[in-house]
N, C-alpha and C. Protein backbone atom coordinates (compact mmCIF):
# COMPACT_ATOMS: atom_id res chain seq x y z
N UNK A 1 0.85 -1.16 0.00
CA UNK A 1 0.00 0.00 0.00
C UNK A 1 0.90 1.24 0.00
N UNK A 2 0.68 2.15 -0.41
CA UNK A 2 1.19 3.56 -1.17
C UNK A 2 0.39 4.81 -1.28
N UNK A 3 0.43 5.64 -0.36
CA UNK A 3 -0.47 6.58 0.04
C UNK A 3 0.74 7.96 -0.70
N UNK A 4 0.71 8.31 -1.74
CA UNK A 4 1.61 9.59 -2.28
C UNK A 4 0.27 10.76 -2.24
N UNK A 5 0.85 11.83 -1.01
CA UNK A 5 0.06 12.95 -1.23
C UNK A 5 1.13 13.87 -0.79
N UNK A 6 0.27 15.27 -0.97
CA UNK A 6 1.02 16.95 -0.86
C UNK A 6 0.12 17.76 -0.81
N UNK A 7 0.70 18.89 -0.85
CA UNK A 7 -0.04 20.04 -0.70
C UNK A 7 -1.38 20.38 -1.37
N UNK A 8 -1.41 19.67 -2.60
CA UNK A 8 -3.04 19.57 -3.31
C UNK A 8 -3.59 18.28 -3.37
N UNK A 9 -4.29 18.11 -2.38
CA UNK A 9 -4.92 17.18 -1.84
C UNK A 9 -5.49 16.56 -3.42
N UNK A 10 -6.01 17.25 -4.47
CA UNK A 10 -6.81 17.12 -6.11
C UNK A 10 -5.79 15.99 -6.72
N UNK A 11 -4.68 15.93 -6.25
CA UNK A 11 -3.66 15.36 -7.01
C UNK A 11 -3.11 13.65 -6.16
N UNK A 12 -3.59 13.53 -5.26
CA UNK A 12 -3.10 12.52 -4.21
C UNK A 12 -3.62 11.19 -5.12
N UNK A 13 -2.97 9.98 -4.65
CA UNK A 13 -3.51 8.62 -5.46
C UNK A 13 -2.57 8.02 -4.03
N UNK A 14 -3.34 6.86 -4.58
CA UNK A 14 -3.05 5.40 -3.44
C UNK A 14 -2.98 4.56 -4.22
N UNK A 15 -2.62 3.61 -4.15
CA UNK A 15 -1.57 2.09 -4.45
C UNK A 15 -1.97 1.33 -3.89
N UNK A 16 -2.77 0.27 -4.19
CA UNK A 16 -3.57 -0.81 -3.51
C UNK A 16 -2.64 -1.93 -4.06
N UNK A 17 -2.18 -2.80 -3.61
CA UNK A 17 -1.37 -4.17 -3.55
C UNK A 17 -2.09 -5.45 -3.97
N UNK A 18 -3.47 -5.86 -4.83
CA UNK A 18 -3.98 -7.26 -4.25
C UNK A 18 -3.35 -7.87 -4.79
N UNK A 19 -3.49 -9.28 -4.71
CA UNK A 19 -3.34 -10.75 -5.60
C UNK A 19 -3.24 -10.38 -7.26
N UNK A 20 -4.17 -9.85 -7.90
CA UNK A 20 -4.41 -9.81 -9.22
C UNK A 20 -3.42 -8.15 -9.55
N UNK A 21 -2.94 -7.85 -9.32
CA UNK A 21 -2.10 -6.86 -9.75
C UNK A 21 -2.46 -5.80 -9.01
N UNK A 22 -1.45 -4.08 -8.73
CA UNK A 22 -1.74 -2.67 -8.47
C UNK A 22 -3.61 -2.22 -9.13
N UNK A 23 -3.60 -1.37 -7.93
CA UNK A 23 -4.84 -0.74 -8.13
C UNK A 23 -4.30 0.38 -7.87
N UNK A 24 -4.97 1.85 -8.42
CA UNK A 24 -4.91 3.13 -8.01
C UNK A 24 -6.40 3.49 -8.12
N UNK A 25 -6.07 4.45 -6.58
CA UNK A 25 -7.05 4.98 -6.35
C UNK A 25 -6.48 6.67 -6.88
N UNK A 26 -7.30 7.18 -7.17
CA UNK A 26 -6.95 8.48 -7.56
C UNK A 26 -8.80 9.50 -7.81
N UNK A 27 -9.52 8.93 -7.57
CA UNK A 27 -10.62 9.91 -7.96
C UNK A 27 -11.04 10.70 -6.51
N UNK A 28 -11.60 11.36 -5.86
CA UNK A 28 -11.99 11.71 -5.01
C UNK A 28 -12.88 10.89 -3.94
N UNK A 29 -13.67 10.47 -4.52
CA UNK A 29 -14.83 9.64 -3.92
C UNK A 29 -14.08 8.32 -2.96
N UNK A 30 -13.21 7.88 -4.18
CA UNK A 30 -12.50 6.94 -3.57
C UNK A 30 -10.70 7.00 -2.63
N UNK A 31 -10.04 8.72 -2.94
CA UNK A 31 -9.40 9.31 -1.97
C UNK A 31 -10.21 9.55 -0.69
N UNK A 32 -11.43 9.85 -0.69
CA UNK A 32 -12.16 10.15 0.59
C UNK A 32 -12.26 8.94 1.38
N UNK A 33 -12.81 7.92 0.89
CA UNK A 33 -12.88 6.35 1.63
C UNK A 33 -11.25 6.02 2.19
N UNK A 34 -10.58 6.09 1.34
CA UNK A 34 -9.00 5.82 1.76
C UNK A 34 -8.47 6.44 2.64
N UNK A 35 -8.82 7.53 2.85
CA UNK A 35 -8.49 8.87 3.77
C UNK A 35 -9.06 8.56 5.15
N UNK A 36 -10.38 8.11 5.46
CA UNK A 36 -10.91 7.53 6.51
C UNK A 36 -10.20 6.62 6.97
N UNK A 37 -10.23 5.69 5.96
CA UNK A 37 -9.87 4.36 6.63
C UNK A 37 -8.30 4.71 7.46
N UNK A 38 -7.58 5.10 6.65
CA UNK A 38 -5.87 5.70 7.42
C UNK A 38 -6.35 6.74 8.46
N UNK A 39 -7.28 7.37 8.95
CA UNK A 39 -7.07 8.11 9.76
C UNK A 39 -7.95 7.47 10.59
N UNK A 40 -8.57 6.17 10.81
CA UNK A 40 -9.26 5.53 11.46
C UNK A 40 -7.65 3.99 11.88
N UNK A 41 -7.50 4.08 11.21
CA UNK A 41 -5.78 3.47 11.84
C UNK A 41 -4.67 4.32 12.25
N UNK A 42 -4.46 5.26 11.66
CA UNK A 42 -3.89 6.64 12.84
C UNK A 42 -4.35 7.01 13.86
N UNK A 43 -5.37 6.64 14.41
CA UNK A 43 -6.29 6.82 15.73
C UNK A 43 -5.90 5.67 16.72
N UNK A 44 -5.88 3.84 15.95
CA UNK A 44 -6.01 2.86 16.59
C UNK A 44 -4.14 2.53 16.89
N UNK A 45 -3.44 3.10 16.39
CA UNK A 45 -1.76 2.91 16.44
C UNK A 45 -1.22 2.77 17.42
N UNK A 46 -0.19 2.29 17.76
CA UNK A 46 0.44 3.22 19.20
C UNK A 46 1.22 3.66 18.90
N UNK A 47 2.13 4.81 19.42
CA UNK A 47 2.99 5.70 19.35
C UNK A 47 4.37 4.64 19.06
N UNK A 48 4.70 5.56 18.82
CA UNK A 48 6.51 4.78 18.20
C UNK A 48 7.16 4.08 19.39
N UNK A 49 6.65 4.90 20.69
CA UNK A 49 7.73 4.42 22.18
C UNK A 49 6.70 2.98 22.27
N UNK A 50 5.36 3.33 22.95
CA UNK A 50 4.31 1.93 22.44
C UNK A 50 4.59 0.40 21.89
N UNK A 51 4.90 1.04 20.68
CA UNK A 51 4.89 0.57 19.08
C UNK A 51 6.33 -0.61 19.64
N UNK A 52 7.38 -0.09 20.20
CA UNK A 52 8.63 -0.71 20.57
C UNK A 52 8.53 -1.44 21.94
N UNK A 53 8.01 -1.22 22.74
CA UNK A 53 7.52 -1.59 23.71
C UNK A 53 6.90 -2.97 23.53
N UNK A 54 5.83 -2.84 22.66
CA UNK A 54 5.15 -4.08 22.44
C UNK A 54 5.57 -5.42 21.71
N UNK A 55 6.59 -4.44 20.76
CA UNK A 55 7.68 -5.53 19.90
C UNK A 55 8.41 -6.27 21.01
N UNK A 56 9.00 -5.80 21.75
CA UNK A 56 9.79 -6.25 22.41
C UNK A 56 9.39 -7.24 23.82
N UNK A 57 8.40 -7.25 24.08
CA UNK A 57 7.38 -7.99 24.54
C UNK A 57 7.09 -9.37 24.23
N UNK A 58 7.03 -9.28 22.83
CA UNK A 58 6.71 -10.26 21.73
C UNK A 58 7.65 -11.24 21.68
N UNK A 59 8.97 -10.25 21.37
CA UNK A 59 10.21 -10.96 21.14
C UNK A 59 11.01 -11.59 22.41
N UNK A 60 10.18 -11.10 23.96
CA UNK A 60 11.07 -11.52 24.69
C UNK A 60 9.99 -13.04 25.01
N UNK A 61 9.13 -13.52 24.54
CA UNK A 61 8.30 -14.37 24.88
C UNK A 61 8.47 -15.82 23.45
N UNK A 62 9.28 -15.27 22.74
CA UNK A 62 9.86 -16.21 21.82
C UNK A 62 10.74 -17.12 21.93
């Protein structure tokens, strides 16, 4: 997955990965859905200190 944006939001596209080859998203309708969904996982994240924390957790239980 491939989220390329900037300063004009009109111009942004996404990079979808499936099985059957790249998808781009690039129209609005479907930048808007994409845009949710990442800022609905930018919400659920944990922070970078978190983020290492939990790795290491993982890895000490291996």
């Amino acid at each position: 997955m491939l989220y390329a944006h900037g300063p004009v939001p009109q111009l942004d596209t996404a990079q979808l990965d499936p099985s059957h080859g790249p998808t781009l998203l690039d129209t609005e309708a479907q930048l808007a859905k994409y845009r949710t969904v990442l800022g609905r996982l930018h919400a659920l994240a944990l922070d970078p200190a978190a983020s290492r924390t939990f790795i290491h957790a993982i890895a000490r239980k291996l």
